[in-house]
Protein backbone atom coordinates (compact mmCIF):
# COMPACT_ATOMS: atom_id res chain seq x y z
CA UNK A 1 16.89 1.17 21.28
CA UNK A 2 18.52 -2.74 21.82
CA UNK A 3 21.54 -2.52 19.91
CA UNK A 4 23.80 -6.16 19.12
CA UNK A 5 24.93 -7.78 22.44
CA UNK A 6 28.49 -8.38 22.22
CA UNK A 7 29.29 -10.34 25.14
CA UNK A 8 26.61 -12.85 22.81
CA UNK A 9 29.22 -16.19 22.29
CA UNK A 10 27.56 -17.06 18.94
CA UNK A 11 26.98 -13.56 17.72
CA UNK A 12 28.87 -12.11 14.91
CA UNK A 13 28.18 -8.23 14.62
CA UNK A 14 28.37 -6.90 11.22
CA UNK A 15 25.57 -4.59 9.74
CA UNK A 16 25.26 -2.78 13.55
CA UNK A 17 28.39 -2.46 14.61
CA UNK A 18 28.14 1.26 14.19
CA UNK A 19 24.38 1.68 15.29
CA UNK A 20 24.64 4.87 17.75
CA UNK A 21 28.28 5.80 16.31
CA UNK A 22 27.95 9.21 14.84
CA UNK A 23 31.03 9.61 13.55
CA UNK A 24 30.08 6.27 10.80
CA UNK A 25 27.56 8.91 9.57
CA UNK A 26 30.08 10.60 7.25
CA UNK A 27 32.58 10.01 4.48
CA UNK A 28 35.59 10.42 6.42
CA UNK A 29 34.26 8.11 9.60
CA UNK A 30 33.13 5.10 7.13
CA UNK A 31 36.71 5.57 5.22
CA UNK A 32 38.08 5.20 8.93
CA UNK A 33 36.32 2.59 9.83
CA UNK A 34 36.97 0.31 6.26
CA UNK A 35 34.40 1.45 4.03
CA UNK A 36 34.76 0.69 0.57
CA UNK A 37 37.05 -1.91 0.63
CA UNK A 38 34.68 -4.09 -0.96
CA UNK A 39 33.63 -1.64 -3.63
CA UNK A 40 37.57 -1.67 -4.82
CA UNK A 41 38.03 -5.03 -4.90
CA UNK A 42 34.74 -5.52 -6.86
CA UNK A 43 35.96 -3.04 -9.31
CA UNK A 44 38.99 -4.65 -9.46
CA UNK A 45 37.39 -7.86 -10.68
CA UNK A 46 35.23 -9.16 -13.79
CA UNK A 47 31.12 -8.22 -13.59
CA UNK A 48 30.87 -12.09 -13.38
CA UNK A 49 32.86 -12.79 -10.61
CA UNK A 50 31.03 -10.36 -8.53
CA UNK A 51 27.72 -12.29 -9.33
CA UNK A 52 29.56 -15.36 -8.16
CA UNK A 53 30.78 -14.35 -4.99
CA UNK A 54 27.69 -13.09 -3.98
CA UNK A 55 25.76 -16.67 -5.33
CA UNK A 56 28.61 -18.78 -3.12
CA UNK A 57 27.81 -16.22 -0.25
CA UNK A 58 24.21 -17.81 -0.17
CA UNK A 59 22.68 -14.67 1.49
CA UNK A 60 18.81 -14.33 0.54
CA UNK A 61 16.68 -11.09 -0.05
CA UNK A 62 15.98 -9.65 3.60
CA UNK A 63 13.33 -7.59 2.80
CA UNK A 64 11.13 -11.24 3.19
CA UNK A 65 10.25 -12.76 0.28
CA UNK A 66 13.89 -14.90 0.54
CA UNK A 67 15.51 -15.07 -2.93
CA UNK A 68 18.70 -16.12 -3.66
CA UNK A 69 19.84 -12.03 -4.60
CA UNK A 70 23.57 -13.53 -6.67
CA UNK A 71 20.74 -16.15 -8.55
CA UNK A 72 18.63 -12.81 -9.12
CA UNK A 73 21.44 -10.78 -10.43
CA UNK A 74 22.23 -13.11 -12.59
CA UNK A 75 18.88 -13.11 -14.29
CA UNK A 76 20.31 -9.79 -15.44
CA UNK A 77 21.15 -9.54 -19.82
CA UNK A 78 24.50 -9.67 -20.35
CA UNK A 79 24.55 -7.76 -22.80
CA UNK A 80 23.47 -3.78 -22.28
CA UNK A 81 21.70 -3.12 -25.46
CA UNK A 82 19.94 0.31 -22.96
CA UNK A 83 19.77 1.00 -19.71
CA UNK A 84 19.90 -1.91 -17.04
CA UNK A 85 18.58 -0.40 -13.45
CA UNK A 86 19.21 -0.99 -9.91
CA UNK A 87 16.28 -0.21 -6.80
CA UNK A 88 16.71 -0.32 -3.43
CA UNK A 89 13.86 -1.28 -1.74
CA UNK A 90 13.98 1.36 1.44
CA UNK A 91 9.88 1.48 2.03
CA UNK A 92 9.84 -0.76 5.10
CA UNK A 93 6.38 -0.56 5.69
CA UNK A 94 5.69 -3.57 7.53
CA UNK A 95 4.57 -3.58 11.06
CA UNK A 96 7.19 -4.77 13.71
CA UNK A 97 9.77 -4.01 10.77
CA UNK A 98 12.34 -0.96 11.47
CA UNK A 99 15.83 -2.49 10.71
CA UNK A 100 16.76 -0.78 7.55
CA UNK A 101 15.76 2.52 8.63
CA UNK A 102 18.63 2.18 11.33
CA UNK A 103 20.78 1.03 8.52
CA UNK A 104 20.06 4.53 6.69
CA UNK A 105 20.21 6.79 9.72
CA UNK A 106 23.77 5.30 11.25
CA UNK A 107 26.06 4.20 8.37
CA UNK A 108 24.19 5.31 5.15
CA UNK A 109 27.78 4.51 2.97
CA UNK A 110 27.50 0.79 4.03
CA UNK A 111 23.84 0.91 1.53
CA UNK A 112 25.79 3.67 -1.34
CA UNK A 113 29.00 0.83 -1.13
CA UNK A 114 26.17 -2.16 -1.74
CA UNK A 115 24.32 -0.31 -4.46
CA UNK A 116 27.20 0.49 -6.23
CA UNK A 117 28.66 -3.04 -6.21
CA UNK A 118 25.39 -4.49 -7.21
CA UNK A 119 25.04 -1.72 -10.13
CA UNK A 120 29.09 -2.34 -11.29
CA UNK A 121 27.60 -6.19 -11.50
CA UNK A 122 24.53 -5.92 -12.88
CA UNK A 123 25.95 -3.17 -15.15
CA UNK A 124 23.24 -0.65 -14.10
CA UNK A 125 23.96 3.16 -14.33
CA UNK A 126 21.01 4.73 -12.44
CA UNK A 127 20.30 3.44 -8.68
CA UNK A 128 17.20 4.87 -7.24
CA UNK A 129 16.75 4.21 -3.43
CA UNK A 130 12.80 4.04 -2.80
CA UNK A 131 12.55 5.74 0.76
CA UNK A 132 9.28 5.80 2.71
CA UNK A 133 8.84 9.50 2.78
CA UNK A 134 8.01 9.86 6.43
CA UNK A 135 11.46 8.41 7.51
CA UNK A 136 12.82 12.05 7.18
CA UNK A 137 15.54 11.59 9.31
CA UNK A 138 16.88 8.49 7.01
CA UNK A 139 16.21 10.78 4.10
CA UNK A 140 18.30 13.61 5.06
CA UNK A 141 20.86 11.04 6.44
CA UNK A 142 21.18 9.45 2.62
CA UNK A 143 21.18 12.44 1.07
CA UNK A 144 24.17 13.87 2.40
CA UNK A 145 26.14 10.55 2.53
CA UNK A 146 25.36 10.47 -1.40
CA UNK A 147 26.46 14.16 -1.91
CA UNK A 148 29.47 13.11 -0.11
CA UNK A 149 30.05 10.22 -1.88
CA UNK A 150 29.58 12.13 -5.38
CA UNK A 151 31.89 14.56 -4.23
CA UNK A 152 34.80 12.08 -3.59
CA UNK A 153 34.20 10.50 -7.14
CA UNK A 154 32.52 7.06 -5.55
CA UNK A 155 29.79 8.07 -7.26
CA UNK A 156 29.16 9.96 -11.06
CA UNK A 157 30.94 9.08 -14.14
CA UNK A 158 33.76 7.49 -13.25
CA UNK A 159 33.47 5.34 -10.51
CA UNK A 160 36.68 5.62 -7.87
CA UNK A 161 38.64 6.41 -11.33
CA UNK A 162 37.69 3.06 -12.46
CA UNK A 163 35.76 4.03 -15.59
CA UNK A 164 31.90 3.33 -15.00
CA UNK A 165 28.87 5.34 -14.16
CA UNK A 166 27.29 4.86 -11.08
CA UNK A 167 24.26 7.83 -9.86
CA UNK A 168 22.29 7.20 -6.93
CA UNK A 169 18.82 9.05 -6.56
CA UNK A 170 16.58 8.93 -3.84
CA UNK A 171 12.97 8.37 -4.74
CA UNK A 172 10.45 9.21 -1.86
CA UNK A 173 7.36 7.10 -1.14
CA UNK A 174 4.11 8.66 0.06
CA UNK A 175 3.44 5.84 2.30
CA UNK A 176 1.52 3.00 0.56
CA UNK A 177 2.23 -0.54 2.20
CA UNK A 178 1.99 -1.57 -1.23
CA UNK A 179 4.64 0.28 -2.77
CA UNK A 180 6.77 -2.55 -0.94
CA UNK A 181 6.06 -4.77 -3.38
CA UNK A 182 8.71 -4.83 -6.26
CA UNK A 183 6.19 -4.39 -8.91
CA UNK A 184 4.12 -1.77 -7.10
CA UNK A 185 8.00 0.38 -6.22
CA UNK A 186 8.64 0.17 -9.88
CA UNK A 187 4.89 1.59 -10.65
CA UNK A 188 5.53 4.52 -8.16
CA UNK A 189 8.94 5.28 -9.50
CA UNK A 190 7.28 5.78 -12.90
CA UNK A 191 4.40 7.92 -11.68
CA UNK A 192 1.95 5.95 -11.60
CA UNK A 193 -0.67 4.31 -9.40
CA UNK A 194 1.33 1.82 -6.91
CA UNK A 195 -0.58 -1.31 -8.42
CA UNK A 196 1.53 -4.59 -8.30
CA UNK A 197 2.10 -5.98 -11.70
CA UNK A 198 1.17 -9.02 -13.25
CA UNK A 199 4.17 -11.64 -13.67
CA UNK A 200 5.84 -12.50 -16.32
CA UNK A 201 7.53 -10.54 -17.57
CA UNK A 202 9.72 -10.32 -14.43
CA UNK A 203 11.42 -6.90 -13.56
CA UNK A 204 14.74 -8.91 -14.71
CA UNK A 205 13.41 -9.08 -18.29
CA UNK A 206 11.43 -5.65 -18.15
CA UNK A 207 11.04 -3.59 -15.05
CA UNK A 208 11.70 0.25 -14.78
CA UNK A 209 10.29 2.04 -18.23
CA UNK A 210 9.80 -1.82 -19.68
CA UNK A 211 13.78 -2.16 -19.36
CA UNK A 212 16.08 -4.60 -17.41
CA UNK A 213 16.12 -3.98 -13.35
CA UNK A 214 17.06 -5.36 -10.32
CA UNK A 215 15.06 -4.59 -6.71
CA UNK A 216 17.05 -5.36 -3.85
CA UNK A 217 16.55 -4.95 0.32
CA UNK A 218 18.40 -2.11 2.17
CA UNK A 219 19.72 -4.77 4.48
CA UNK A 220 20.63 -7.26 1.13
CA UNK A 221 22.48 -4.69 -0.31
CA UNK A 222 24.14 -3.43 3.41
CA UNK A 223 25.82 -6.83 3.61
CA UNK A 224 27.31 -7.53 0.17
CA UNK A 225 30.50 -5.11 1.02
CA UNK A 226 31.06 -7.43 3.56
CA UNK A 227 30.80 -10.35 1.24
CA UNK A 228 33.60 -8.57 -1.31
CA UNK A 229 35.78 -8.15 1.33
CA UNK A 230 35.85 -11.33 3.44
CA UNK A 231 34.73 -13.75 0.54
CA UNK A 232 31.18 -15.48 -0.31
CA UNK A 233 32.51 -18.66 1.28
CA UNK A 234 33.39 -16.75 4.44
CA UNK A 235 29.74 -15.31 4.98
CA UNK A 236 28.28 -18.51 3.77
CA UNK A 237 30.44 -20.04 7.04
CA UNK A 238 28.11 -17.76 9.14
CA UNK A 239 25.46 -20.27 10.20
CA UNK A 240 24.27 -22.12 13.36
CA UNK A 241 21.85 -24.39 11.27
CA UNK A 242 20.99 -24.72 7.49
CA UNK A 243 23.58 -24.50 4.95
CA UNK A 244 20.25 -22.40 3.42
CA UNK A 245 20.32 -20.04 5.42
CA UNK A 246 23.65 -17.95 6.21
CA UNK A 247 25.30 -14.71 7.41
CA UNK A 248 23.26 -12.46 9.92
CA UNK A 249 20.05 -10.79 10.36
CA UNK A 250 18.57 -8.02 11.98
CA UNK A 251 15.68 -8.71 14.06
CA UNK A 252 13.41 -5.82 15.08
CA UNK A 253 11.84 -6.94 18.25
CA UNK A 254 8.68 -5.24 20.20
CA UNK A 255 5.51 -5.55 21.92
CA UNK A 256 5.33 -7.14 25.00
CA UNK A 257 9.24 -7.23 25.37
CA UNK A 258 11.50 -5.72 28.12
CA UNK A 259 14.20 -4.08 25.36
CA UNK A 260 12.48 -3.44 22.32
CA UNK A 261 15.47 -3.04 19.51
CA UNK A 262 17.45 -4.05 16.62
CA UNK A 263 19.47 -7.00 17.25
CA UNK A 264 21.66 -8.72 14.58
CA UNK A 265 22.28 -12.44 15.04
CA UNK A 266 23.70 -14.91 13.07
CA UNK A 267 21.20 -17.26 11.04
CA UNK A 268 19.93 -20.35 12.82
CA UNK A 269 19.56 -18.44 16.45
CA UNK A 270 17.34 -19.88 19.01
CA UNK A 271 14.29 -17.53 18.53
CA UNK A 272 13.92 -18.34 22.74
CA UNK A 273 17.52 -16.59 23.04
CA UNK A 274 16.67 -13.56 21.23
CA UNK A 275 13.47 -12.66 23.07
CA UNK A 276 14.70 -13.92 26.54
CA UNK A 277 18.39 -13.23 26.71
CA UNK A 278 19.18 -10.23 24.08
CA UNK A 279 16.07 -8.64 24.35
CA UNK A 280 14.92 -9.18 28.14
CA UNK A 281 12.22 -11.46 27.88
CA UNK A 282 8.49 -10.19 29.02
CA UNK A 283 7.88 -7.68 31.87
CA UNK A 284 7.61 -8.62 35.01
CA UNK A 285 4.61 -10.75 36.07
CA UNK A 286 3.72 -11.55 32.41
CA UNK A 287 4.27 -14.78 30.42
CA UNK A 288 4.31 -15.12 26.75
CA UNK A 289 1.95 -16.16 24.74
CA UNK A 290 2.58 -15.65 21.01
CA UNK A 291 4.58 -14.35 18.33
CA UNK A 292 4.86 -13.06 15.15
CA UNK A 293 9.02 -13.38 14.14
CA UNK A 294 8.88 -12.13 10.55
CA UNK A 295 6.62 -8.87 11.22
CA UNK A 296 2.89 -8.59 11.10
CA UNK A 297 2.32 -10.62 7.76
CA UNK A 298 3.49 -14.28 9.14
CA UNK A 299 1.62 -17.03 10.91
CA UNK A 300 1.48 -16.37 14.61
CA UNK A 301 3.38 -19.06 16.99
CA UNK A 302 2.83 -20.56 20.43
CA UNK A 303 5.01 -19.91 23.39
CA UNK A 304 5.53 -23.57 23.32
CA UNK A 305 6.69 -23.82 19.24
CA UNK A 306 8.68 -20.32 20.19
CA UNK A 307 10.74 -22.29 22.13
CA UNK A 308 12.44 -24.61 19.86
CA UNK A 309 12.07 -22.22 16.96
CA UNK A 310 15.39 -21.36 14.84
CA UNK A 311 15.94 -18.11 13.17
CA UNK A 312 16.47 -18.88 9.44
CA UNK A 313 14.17 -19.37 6.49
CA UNK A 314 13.84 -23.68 7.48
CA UNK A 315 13.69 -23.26 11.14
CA UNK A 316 10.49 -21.11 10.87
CA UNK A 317 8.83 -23.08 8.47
CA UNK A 318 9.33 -25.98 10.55
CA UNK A 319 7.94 -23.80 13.72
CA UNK A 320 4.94 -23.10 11.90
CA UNK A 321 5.73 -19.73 10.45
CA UNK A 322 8.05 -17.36 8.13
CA UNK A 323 11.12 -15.75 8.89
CA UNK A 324 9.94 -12.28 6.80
CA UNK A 325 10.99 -9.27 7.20
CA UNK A 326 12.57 -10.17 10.70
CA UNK A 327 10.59 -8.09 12.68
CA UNK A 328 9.33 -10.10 16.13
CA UNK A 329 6.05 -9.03 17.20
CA UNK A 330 5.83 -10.22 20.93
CA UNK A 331 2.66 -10.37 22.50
CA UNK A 332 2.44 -11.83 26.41
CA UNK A 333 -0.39 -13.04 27.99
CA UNK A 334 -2.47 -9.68 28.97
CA UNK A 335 -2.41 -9.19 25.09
CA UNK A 336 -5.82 -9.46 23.81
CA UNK A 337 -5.50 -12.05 20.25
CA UNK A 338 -9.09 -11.05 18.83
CA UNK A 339 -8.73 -7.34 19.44
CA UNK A 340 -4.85 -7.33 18.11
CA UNK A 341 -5.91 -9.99 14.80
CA UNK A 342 -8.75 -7.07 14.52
CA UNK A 343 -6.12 -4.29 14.16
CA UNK A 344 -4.04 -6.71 11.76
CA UNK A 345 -7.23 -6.76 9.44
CA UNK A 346 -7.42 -3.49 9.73
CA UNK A 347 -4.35 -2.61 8.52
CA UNK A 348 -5.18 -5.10 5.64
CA UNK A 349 -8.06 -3.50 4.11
CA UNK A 350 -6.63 0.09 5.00
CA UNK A 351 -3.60 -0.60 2.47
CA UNK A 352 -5.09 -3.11 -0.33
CA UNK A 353 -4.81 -1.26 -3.28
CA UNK A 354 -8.35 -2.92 -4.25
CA UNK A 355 -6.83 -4.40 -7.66
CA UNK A 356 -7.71 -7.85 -6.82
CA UNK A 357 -11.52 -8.60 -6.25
CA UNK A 358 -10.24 -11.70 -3.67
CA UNK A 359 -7.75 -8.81 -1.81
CA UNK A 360 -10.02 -5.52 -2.00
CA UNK A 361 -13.06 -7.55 -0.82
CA UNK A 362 -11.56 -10.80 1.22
CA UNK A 363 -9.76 -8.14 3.91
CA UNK A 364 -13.08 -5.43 4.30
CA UNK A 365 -15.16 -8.64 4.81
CA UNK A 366 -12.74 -10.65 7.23
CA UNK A 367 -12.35 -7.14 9.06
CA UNK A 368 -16.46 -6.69 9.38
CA UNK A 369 -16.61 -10.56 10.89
CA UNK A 370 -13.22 -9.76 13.22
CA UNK A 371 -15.46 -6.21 14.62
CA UNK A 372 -19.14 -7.99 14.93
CA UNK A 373 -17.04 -10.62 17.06
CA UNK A 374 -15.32 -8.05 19.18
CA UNK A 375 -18.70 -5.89 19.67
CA UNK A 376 -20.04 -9.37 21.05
CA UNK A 377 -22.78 -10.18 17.86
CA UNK A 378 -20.55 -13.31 16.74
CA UNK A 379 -21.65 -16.37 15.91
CA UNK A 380 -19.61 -19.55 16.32
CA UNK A 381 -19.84 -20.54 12.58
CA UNK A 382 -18.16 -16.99 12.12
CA UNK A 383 -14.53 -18.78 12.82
CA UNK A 384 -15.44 -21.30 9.78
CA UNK A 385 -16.52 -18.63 7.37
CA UNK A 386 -13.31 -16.41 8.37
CA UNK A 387 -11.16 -19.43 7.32
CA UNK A 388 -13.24 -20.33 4.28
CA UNK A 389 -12.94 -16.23 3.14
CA UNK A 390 -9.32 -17.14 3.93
CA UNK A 391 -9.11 -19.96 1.14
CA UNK A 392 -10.90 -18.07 -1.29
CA UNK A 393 -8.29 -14.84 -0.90
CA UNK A 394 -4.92 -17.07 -0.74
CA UNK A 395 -3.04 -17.81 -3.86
CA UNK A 396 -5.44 -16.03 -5.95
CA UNK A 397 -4.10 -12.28 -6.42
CA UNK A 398 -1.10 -10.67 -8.39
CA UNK A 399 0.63 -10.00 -5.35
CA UNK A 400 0.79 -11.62 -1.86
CA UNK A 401 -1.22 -9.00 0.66
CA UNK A 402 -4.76 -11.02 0.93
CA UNK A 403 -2.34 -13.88 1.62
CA UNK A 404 -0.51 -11.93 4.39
CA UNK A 405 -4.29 -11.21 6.00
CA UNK A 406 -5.74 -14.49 5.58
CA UNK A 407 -3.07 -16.00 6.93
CA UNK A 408 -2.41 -14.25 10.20
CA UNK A 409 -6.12 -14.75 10.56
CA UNK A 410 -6.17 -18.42 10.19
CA UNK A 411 -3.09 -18.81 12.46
CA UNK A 412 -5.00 -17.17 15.26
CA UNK A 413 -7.97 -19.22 15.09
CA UNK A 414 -6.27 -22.15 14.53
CA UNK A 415 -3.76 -21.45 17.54
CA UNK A 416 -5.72 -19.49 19.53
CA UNK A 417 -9.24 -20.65 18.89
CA UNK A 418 -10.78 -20.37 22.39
CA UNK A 419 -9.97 -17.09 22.54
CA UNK A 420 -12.40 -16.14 19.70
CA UNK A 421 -15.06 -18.48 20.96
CA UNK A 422 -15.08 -16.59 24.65
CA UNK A 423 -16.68 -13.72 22.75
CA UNK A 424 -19.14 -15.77 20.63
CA UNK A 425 -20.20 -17.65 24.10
CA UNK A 426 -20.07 -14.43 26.71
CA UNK A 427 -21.93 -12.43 24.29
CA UNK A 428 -19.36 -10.01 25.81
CA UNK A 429 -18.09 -6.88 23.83
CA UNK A 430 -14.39 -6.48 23.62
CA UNK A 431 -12.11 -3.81 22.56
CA UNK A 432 -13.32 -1.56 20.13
CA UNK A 433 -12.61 -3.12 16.63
């Protein structure tokens, strides 16, 4: 495991510090080492002038999708006529992604301290934590950190003595992809099917059991006790590029990559710096050839547009791709494209939950074309009819998974197009698809 490197100039370490320090684990150890400081002085202020510190903080959803989260709380009523609700978003599903299940397993009270400031502000009395259910070790983890913390009176009726309700429950997923999706979570929580739901109304307006909620990222919610303590304006400071795009990230990188890890960075990071200095760059004798630096759902890049690429939402756009989830999926030049776009696809179809006619048939189909390619029956119109499935499944579905497949897909042929038409032209028969 790559944990932050410190002797890093331009590297400010604050969601990982305690990555690999046991003793962060517990109660007593977070206390120790500061722990809810920020909860206190949220408390100790207006619901509203939470909301606001968070808004001048700038810091956007980390889970991927990018929203503003002190513009999202504030979508909130402000009046409680019922139950308002706060989820944490703790499925991590995507491929390359496996930064918030570090955040669970080595300093669990850094996500209770976040949920219970974004539950004082959004004046939510029920947290539930949706965990994927085969992160067992996480589970356990945030279990005992919340009997802990419901013990010392952080959590239950009386928050820290400071008069209101905050319980955290952990939900646990049975390992849908979809279930990531906010819509889809809420679904699950309820019991039912984990279908994505049509928008409006959003979850905001009527969400858990039709009633006011809030879905947040384990890593979002990690970094707002940091934001209470230092100040909005402080965290906003924390940027080497757009004013867009501030505090840190962590980056999960692996693949073709010396030291595979977590690695936290502050926003606007050379993407070159990450994969070459922090984590190693390739192994020896290889070079690289693509990437993927928001996990397995965004646009792949060149080795050439890797290096000049910027980690924040704007400098990945302008690279050609998405910042995500953060999760860098390195592939060097012995890496097979067709064979590894195959798997992608696979994945794809696997988890559609087959409520969209464009998503439940657009992935099976662009998966049969990816495997008759790979067994060596391809034909070179194939590559035009995978992009032209591509338009028909983009934009077109309630949530964004046939977008995710079509386009990785399109990003490979576009970038990588001679690869695919060396197995129309050989004839030859790759990888098994």
């Amino acid at each position: 495991m790559g944990y932050p490197h410190p002797s890093h100039p331009r590297e400010t370490v604050l969601l990982s510090r305690y990555f690999g320090d046991a003793e962060a684990r517990g109660y007593d150890g977070w206390i120790k080492r500061g722990g809810y400081q920020g909860l206190e002085k949220a408390l100790g202020t207006s619901r509203e002038q939470v909301i606001e510190e968070v808004k001048t903080s700038g810091i956007r959803g980390r889970g991927g999708a990018g929203f503003p989260a002190g513009m999202k709380w504030s979508f909130m009523p402000k009046e409680r006529n019922g139950p308002h609700y706060l989820c944490c978003n703790a499925d991590e599903g995507e491929p390359g992604t496996f930064k918030d299940r570090e955040i669970m397993r080595w300093t669990p009270h850094a996500l209770i301290e976040g949920c219970a400031i974004a539950a004082y502000a959004i004046q939510a009395e029920q947290v539930y934590i949706y965990i994927r259910g085969e992160f067992t070790e996480a589970i356990a983890i945030m279990q005992r950190a919340i009997d802990e913390a419901r013990a010392k009176g952080v959590l239950g009726p009386n928050c820290m003595g400071r008069g209101p309700r905050i319980e955290v429950m952990i939900h646990r997923g049975a390992g849908a992809y979809i279930c990531g999706e906010e819509t889809a979570l809420m679904n699950s929580i309820e019991g039912r099917r984990g279908n994505p739901r049509i928008r409006p109304p959003f979850p905001a307006q009527a969400g858990l059991w039709g009633r006011p909620t809030t879905i947040n990222n384990v890593e979002t919610l990690s970094a707002v006790p940091h934001i209470m303590v230092k100040g909005g304006a402080w965290y906003k400071g924390l940027s080497l590029s757009s004013p867009k795009s501030t505090g840190t990230k962590l980056f999960s990188v692996c693949g073709s990559i010396a030291k595979p890890g977590n690695y936290e960075v502050t926003m606007g990071f050379p993407l070159k710096d990450l994969l070459f200095d922090l984590a190693g760059g390739m192994k020896p004798g290889r070079r690289l050839k693509a990437v993927q630096p928001g996990g397995c759902s965004v646009p792949f890049i060149t080795a050439q547009e890797a290096e000049g690429a910027l980690l924040d939402y704007e400098g990945c756009v302008a690279a050609g791709t998405q910042l995500g989830s953060g999760g860098a999926i390195v592939y060097d030049d012995s890496v097979d494209i067709v064979y590894q776009v195959s798997r992608l696809a696979r994945f794809y179809a696997h988890e559609s939950c087959a409520q969209c006619t464009q998503c439940r048939e657009g992935t099976a189909w662009t998966l049969r074309i990816l495997q008759r390619i790979l067994r060596g029956e391809g034909r070179m119109d194939d590559l035009g009819l995978l992009l032209d499935l591509g338009e028909q499944m983009t934009g077109k579905t309630i949530c964004v998974l046939s977008d995710s497949c079509a386009v990785v897909v399109a990003s490979a042929i576009q970038k990588f197009r001679p690869d695919f038409e060396a197995y129309v032209r050989s004839g030859r028969s790759g990888a098994a698809g």
